[in-house]
N, C-alpha and C. Protein backbone atom coordinates (compact mmCIF):
# COMPACT_ATOMS: atom_id res chain seq x y z
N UNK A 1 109.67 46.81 -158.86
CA UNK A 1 109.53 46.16 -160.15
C UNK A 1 110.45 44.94 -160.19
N UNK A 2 110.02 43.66 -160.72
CA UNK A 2 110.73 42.80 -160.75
C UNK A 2 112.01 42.97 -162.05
N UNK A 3 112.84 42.00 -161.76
CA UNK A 3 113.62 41.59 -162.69
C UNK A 3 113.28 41.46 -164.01
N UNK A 4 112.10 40.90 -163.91
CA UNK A 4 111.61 40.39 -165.63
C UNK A 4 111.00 41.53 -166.00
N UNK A 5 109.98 42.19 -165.48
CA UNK A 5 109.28 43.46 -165.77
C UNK A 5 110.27 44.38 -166.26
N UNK A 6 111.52 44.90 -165.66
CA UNK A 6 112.76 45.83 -165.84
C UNK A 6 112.97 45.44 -166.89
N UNK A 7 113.34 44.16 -167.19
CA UNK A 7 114.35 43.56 -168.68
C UNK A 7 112.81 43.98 -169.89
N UNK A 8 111.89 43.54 -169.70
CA UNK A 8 110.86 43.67 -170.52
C UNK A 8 110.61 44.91 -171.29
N UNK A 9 109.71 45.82 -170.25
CA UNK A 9 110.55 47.07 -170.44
C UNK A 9 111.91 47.57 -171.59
N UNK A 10 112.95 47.42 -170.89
CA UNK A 10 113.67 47.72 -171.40
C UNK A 10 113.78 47.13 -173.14
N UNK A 11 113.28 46.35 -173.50
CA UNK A 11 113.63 45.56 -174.77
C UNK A 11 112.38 46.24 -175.33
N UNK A 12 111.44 46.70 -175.09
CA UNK A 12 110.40 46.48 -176.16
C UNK A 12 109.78 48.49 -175.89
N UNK A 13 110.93 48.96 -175.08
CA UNK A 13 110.58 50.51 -175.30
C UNK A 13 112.18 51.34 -175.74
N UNK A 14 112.50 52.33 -176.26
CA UNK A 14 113.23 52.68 -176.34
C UNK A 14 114.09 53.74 -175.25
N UNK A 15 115.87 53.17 -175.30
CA UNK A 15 116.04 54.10 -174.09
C UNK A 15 116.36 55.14 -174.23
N UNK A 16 116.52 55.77 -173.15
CA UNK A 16 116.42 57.40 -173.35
C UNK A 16 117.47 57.70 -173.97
N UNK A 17 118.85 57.04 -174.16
CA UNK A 17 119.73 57.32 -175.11
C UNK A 17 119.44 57.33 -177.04
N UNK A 18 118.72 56.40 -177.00
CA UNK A 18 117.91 56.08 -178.51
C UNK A 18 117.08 57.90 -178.54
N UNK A 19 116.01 57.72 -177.49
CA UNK A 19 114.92 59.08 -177.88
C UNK A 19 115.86 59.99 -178.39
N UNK A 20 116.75 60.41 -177.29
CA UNK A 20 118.19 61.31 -177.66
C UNK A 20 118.54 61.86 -179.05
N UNK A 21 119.30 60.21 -179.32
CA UNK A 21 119.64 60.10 -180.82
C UNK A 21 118.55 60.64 -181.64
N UNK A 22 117.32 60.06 -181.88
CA UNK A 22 116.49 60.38 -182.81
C UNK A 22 115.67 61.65 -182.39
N UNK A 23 116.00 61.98 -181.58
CA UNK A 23 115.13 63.68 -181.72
C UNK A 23 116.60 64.79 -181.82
N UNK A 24 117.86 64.35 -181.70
CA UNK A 24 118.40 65.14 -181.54
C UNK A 24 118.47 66.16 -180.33
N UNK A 25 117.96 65.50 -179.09
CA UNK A 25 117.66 66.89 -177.76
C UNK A 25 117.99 65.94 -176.77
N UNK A 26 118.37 66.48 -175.72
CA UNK A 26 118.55 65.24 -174.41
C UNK A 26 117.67 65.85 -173.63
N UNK A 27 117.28 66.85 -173.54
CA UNK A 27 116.08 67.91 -172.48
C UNK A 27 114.51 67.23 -172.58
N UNK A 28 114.22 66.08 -171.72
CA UNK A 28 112.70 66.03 -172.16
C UNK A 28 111.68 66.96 -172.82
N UNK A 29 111.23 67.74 -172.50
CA UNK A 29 110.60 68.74 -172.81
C UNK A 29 111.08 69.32 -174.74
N UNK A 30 111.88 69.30 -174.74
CA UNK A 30 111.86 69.27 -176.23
C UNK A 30 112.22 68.20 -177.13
N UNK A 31 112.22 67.07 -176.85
CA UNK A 31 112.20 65.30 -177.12
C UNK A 31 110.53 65.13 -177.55
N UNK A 32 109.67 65.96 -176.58
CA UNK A 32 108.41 65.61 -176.31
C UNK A 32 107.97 66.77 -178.17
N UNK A 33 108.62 67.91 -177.57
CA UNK A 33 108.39 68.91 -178.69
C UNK A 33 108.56 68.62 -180.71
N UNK A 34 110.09 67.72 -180.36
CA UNK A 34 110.22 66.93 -181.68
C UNK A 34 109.35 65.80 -182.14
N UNK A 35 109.10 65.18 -181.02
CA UNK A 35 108.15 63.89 -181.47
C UNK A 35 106.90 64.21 -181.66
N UNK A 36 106.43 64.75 -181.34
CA UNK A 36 104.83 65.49 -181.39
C UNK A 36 104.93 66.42 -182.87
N UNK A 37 105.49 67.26 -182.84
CA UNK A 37 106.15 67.99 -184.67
C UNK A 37 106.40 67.07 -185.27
N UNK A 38 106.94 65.92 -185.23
CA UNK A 38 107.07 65.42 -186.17
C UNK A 38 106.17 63.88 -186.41
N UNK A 39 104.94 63.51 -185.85
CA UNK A 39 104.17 62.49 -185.67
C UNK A 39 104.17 61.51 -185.05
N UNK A 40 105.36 61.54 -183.85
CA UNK A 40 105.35 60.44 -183.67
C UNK A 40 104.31 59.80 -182.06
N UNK A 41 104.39 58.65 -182.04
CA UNK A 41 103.72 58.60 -181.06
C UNK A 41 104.51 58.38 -179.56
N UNK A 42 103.70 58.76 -178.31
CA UNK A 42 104.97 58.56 -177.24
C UNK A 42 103.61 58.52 -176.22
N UNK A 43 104.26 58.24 -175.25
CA UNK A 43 103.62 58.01 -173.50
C UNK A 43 104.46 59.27 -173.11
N UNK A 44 104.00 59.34 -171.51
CA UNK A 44 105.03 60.05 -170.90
C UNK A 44 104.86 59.22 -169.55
N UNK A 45 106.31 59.38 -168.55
CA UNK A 45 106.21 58.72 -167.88
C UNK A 45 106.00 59.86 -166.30
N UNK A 46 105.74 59.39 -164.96
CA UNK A 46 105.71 59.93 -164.72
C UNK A 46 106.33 60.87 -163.89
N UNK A 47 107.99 60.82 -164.39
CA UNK A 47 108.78 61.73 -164.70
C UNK A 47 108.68 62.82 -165.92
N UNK A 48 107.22 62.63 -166.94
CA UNK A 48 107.51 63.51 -168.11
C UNK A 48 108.65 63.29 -168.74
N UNK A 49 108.90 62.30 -169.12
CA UNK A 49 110.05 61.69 -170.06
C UNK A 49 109.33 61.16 -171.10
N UNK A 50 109.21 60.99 -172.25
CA UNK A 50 108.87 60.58 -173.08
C UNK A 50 109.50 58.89 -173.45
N UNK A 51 108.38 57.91 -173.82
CA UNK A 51 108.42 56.43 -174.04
C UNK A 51 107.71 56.27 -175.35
N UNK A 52 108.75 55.97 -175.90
CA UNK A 52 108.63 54.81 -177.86
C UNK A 52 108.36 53.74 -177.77
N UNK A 53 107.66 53.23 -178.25
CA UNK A 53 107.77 52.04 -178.41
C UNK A 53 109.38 51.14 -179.54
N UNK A 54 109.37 50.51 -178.95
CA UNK A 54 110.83 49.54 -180.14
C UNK A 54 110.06 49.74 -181.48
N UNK A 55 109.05 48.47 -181.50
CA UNK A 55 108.32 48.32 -183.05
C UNK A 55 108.15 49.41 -183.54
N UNK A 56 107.42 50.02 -182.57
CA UNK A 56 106.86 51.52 -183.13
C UNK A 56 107.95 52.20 -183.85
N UNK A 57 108.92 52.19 -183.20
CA UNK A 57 109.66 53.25 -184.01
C UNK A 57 110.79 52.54 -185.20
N UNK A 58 111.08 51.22 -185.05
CA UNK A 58 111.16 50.37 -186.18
C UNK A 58 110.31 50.82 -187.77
N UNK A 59 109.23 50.79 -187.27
CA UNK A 59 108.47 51.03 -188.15
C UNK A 59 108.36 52.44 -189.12
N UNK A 60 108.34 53.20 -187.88
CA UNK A 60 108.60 54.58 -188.30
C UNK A 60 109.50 54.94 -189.16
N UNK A 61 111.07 54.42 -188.92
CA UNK A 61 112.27 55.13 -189.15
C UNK A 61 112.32 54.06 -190.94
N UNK A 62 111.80 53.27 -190.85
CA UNK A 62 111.85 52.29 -191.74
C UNK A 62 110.54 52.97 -192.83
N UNK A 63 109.87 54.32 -192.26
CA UNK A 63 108.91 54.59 -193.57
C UNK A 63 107.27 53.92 -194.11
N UNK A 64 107.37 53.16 -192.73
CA UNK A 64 105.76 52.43 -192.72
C UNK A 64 105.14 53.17 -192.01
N UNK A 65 103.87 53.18 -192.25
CA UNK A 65 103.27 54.02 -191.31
C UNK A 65 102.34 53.31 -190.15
N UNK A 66 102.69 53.23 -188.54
CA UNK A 66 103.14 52.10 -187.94
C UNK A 66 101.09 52.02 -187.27
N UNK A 67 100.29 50.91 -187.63
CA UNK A 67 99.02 50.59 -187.42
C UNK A 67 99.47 49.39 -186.23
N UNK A 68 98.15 49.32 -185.80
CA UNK A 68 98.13 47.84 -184.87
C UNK A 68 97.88 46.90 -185.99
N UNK A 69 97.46 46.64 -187.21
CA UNK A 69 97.79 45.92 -188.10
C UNK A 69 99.27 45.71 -188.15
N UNK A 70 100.02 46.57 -188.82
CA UNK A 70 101.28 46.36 -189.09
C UNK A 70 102.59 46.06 -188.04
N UNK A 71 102.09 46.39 -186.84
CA UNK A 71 103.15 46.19 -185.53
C UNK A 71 103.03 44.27 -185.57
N UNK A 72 101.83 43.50 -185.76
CA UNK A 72 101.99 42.20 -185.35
C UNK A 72 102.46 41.45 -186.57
N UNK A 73 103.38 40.80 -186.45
CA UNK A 73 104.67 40.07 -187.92
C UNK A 73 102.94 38.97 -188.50
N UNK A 74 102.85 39.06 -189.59
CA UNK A 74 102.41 38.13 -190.33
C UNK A 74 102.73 36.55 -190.14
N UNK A 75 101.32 35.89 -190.38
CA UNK A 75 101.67 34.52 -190.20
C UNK A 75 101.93 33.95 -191.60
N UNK A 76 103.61 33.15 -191.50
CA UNK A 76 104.08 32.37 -192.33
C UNK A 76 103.81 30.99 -192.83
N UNK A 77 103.23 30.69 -193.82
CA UNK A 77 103.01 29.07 -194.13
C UNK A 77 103.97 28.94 -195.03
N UNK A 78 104.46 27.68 -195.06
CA UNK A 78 104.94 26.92 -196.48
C UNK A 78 104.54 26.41 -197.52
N UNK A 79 103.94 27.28 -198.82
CA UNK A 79 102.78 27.02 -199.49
C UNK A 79 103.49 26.16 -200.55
N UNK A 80 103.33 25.04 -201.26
CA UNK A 80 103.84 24.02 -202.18
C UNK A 80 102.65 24.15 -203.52
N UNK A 81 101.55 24.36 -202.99
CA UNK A 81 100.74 24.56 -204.22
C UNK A 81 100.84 24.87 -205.52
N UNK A 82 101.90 25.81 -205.58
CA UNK A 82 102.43 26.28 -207.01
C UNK A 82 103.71 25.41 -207.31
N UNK A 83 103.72 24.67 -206.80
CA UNK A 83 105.33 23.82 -207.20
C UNK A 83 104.98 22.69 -208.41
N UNK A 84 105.47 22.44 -209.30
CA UNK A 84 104.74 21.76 -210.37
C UNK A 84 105.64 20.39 -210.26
């Protein structure tokens, strides 16, 4: 795997220290058990480790309920129309 692929990766999935934190388990196998009980979504790799997405779970922990709508940020204009 290259350099950029590794860094990529790493920024836009969560690391196994994060899964940790938020399931409360360091044992894959019950990481997999909390996230699944409790809705979330995951890959597995193929070590059977469980993979978050960043956004994804941004979203989650933040109480949205995380769509391919809602993962891509809205496009911003500068609307003046109402300025009198």
């Amino acid at each position: 795997m290259s350099k950029w692929q590794g860094d990529n990766v790493q920024t836009e999935t969560l690391t196994e220290e994060e899964v940790a934190a938020i399931t409360g388990y360091q044992l894959p196998h019950k990481q997999i058990h909390w996230l699944a009980s409790n809705g979330w979504q995951y890959v597995l790799t193929g070590a059977r480790r469980p993979v978050v997405g960043r956004i994804y779970a941004r979203l989650k922990l933040a109480g949205v309920k995380p769509t391919a709508s809602s993962a891509v940020a809205e496009t911003w204009t500068f609307d003046l129309s109402r300025v009198v």
